[in-house]
N, C-alpha and C. Protein backbone atom coordinates (compact mmCIF):
# COMPACT_ATOMS: atom_id res chain seq x y z
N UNK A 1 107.54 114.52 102.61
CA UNK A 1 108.30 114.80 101.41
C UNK A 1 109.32 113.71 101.12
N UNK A 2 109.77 113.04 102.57
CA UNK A 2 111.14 112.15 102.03
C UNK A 2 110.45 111.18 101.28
N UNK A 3 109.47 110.38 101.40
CA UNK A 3 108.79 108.99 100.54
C UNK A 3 108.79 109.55 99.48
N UNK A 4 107.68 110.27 98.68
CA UNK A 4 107.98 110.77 97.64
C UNK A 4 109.43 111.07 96.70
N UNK A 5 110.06 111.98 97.53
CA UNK A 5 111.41 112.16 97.28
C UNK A 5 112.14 111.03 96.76
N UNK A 6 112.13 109.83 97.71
CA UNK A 6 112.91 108.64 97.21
C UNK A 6 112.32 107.50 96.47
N UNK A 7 110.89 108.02 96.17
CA UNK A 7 109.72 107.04 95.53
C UNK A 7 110.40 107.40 93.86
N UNK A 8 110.37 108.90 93.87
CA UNK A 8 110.47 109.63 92.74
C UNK A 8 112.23 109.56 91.94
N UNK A 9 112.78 109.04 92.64
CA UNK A 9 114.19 109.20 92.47
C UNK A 9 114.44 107.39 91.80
N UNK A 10 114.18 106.46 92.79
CA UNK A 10 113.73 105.27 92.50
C UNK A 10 113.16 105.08 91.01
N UNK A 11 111.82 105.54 90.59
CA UNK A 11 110.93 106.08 89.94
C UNK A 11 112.17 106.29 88.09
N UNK A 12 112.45 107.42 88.18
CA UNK A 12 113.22 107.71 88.11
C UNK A 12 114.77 106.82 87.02
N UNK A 13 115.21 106.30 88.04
CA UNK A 13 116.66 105.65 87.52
C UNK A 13 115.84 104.32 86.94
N UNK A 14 115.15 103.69 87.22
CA UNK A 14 113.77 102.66 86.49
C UNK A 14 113.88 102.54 85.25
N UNK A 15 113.28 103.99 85.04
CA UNK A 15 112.61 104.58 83.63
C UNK A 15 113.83 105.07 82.87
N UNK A 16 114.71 105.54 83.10
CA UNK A 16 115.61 105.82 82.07
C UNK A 16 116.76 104.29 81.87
N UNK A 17 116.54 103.01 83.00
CA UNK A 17 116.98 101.98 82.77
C UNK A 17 116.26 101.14 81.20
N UNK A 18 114.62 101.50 82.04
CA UNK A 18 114.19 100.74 80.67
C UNK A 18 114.22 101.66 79.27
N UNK A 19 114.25 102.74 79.49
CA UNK A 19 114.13 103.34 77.98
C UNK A 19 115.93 102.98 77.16
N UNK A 20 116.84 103.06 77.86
CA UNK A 20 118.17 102.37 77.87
C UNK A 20 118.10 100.78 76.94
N UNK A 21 117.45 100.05 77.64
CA UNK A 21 117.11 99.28 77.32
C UNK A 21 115.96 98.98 76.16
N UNK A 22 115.29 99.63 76.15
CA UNK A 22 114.97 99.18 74.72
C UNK A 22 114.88 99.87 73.31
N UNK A 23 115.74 100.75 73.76
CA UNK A 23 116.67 101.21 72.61
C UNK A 23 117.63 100.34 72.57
N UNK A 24 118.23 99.99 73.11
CA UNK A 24 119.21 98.88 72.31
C UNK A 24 118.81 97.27 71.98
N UNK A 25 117.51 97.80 72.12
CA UNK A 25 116.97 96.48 71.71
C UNK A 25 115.93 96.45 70.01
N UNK A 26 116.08 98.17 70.13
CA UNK A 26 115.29 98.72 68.77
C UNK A 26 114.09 98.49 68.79
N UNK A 27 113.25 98.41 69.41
CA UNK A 27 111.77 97.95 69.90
C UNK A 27 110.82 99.24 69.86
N UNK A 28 111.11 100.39 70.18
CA UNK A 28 110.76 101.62 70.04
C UNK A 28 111.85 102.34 69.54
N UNK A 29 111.57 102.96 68.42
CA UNK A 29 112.02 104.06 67.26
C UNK A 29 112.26 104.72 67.55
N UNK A 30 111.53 105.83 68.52
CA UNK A 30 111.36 107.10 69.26
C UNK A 30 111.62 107.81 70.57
N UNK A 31 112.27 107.41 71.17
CA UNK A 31 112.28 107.37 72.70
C UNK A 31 113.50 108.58 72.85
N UNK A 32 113.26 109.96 72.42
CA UNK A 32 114.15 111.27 72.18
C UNK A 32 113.55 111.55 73.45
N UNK A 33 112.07 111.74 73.60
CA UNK A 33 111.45 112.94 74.66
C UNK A 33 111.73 112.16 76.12
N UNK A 34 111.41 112.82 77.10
CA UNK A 34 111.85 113.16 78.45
C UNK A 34 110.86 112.29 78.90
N UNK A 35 111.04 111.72 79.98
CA UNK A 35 110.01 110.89 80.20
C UNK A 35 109.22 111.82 81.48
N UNK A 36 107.99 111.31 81.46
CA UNK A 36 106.92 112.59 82.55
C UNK A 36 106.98 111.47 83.85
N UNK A 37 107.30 112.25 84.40
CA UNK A 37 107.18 111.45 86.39
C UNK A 37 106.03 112.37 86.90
N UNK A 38 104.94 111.77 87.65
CA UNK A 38 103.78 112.75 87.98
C UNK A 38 103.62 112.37 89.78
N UNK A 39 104.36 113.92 90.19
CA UNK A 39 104.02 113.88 91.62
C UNK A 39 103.55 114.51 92.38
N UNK A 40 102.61 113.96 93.83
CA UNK A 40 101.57 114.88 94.32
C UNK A 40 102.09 115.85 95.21
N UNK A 41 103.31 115.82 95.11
CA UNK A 41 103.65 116.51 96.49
C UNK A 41 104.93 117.57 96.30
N UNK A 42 104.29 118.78 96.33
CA UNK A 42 105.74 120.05 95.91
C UNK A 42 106.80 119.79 96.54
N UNK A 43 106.81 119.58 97.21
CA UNK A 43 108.11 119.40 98.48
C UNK A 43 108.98 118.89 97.36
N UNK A 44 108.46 117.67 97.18
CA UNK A 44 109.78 116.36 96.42
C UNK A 44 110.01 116.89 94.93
N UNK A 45 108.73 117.78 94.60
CA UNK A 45 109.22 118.29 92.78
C UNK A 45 109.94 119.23 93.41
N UNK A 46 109.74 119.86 94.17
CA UNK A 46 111.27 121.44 94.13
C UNK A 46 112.67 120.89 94.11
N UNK A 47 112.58 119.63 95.39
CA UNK A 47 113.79 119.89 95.81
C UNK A 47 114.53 118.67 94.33
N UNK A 48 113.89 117.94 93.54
CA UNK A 48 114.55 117.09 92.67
C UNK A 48 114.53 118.08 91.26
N UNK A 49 114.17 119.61 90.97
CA UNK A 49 114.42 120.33 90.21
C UNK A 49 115.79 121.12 90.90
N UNK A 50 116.07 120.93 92.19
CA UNK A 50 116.66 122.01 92.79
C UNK A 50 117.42 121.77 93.59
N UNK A 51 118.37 121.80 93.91
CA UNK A 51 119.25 121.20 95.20
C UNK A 51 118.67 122.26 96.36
N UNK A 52 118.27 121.38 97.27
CA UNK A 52 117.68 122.67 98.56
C UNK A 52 117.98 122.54 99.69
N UNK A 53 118.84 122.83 100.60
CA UNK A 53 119.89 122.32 101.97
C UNK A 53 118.12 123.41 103.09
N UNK A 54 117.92 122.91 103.29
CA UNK A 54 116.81 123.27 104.90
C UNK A 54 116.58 121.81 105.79
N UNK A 55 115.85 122.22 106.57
CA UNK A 55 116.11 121.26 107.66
C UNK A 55 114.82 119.92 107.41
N UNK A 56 113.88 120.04 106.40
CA UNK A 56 113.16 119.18 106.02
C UNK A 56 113.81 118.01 105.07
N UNK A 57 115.16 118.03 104.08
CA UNK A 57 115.86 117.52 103.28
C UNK A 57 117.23 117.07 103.88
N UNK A 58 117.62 117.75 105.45
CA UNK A 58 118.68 117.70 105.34
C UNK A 58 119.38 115.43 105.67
N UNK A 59 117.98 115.10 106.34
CA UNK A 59 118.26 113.79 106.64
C UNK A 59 118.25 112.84 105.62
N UNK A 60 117.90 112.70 104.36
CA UNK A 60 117.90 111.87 103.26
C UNK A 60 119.02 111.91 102.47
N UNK A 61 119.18 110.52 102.39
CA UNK A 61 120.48 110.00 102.25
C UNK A 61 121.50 110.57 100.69
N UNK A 62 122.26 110.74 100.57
CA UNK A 62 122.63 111.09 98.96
C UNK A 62 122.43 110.32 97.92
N UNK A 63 121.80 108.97 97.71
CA UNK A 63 122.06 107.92 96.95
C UNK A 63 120.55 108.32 96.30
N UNK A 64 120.06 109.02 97.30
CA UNK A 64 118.32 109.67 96.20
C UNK A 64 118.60 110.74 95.64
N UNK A 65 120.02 111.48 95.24
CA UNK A 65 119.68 112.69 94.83
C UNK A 65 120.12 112.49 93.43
N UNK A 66 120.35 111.48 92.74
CA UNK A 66 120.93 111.22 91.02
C UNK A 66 119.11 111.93 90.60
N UNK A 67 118.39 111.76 91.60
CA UNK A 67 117.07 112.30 90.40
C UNK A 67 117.30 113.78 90.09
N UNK A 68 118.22 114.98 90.80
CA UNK A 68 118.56 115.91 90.32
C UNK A 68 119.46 115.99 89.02
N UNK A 69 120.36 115.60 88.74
CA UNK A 69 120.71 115.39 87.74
C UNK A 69 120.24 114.47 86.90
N UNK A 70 119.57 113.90 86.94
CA UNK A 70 118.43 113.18 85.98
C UNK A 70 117.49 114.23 85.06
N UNK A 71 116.86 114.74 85.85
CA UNK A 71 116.03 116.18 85.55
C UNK A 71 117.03 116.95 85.52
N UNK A 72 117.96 117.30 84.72
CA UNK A 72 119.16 118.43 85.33
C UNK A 72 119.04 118.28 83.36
N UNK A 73 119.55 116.46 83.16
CA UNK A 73 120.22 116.73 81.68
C UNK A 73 118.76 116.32 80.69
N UNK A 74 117.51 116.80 81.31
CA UNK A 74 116.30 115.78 80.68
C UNK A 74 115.92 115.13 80.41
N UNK A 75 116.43 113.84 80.93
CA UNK A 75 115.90 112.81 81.04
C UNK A 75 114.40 112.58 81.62
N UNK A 76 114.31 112.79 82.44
CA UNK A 76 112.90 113.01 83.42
C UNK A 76 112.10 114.52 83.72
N UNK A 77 110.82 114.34 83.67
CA UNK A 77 110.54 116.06 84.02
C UNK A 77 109.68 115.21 84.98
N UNK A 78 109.44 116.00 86.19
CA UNK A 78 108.67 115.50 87.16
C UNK A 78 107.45 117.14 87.09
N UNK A 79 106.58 116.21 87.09
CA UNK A 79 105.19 117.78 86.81
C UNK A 79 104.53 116.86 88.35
N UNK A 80 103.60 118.56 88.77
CA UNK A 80 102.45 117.91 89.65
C UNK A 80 101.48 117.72 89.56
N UNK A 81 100.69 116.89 90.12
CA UNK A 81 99.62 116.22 89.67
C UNK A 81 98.58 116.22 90.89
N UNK A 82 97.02 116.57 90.75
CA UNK A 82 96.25 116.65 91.84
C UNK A 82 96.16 115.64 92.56
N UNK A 83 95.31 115.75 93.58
CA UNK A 83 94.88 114.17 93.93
C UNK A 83 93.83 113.53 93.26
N UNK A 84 92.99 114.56 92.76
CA UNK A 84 91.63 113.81 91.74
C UNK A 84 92.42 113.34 90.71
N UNK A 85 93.11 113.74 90.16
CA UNK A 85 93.95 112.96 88.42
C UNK A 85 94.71 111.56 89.33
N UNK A 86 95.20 111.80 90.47
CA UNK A 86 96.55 110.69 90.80
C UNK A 86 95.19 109.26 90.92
N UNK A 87 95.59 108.48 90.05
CA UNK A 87 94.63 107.13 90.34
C UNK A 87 95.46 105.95 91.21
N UNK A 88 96.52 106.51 91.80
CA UNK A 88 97.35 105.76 93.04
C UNK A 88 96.74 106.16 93.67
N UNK A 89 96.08 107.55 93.96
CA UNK A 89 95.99 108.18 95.56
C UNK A 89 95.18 107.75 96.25
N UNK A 90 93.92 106.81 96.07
CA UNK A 90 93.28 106.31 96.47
C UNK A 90 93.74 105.31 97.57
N UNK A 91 94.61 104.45 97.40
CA UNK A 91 95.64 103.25 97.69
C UNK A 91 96.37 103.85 98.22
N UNK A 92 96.80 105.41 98.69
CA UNK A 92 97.68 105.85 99.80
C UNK A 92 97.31 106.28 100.89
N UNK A 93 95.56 106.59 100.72
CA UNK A 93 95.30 107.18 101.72
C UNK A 93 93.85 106.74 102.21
N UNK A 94 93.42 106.81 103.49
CA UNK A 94 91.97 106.94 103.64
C UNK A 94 91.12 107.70 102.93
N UNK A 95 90.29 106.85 102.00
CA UNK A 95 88.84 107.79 101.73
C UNK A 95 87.84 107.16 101.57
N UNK A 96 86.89 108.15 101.92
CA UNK A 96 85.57 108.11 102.10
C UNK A 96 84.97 106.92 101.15
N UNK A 97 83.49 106.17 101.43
CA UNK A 97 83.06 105.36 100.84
C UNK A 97 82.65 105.82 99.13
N UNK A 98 81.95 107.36 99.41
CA UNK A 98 81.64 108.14 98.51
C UNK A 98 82.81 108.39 97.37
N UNK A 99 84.06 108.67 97.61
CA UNK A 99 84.96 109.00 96.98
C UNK A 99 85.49 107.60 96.07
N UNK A 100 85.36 106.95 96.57
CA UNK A 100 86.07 105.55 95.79
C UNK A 100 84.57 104.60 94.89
N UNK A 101 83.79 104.96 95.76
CA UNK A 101 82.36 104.72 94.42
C UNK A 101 82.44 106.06 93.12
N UNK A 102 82.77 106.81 93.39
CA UNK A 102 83.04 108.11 92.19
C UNK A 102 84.28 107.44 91.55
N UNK A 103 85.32 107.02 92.34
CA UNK A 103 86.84 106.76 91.50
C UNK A 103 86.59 105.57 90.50
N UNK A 104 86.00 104.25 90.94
CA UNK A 104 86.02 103.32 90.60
C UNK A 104 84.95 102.60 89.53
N UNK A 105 83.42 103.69 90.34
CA UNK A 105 82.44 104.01 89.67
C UNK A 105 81.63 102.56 90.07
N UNK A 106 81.87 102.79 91.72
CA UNK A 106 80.75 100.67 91.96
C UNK A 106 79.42 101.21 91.74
């Protein structure tokens, strides 16, 4: 959960840097809605919807938790996402020869 957690937080202060940014650059017109963060792993969407003190969260540092209040004033919505939709997940993990001829389509 912590990678995620601080992938997503990272992630995160990024995206509302650049949308910051190019609004004041007037480049995009539109940039009202929330931006979508898509992550595979519940752990890191609860606890960045949620402040959650247990013993899986309690070691990560405070400087990852601005993604709660990020998602707090809507800036960010973090939704979850399978592993068949995630087209990172391939690149995080071992898989099969079969699975990455389906992903890639050799």
């Amino acid at each position: 959960m912590e990678a995620e957690y601080v992938a997503a937080c990272e992630v995160a202060k990024e995206a509302i840097w650049l949308r910051k940014f190019l609004t004041d650059l007037e480049i995009v017109p539109n940039m009202h809605l929330p931006i979508t963060l898509y992550c595979d792993n519940s752990g890191a969407i609860a606890n960045s919807q949620e402040p959650r003190s247990h013993k899986q969260g309690k070691h990560i540092e405070r400087k990852y938790h601005p993604i709660r209040k990020i998602v707090h004033h809507g800036g960010v919505v973090v939704i979850q996402i399978s592993s068949k939709q995630n087209i990172a997940d391939p690149f995080t993990k071992p898989s099969r020869l079969k699975c990455l001829r389906v992903t890639y389509r050799i």
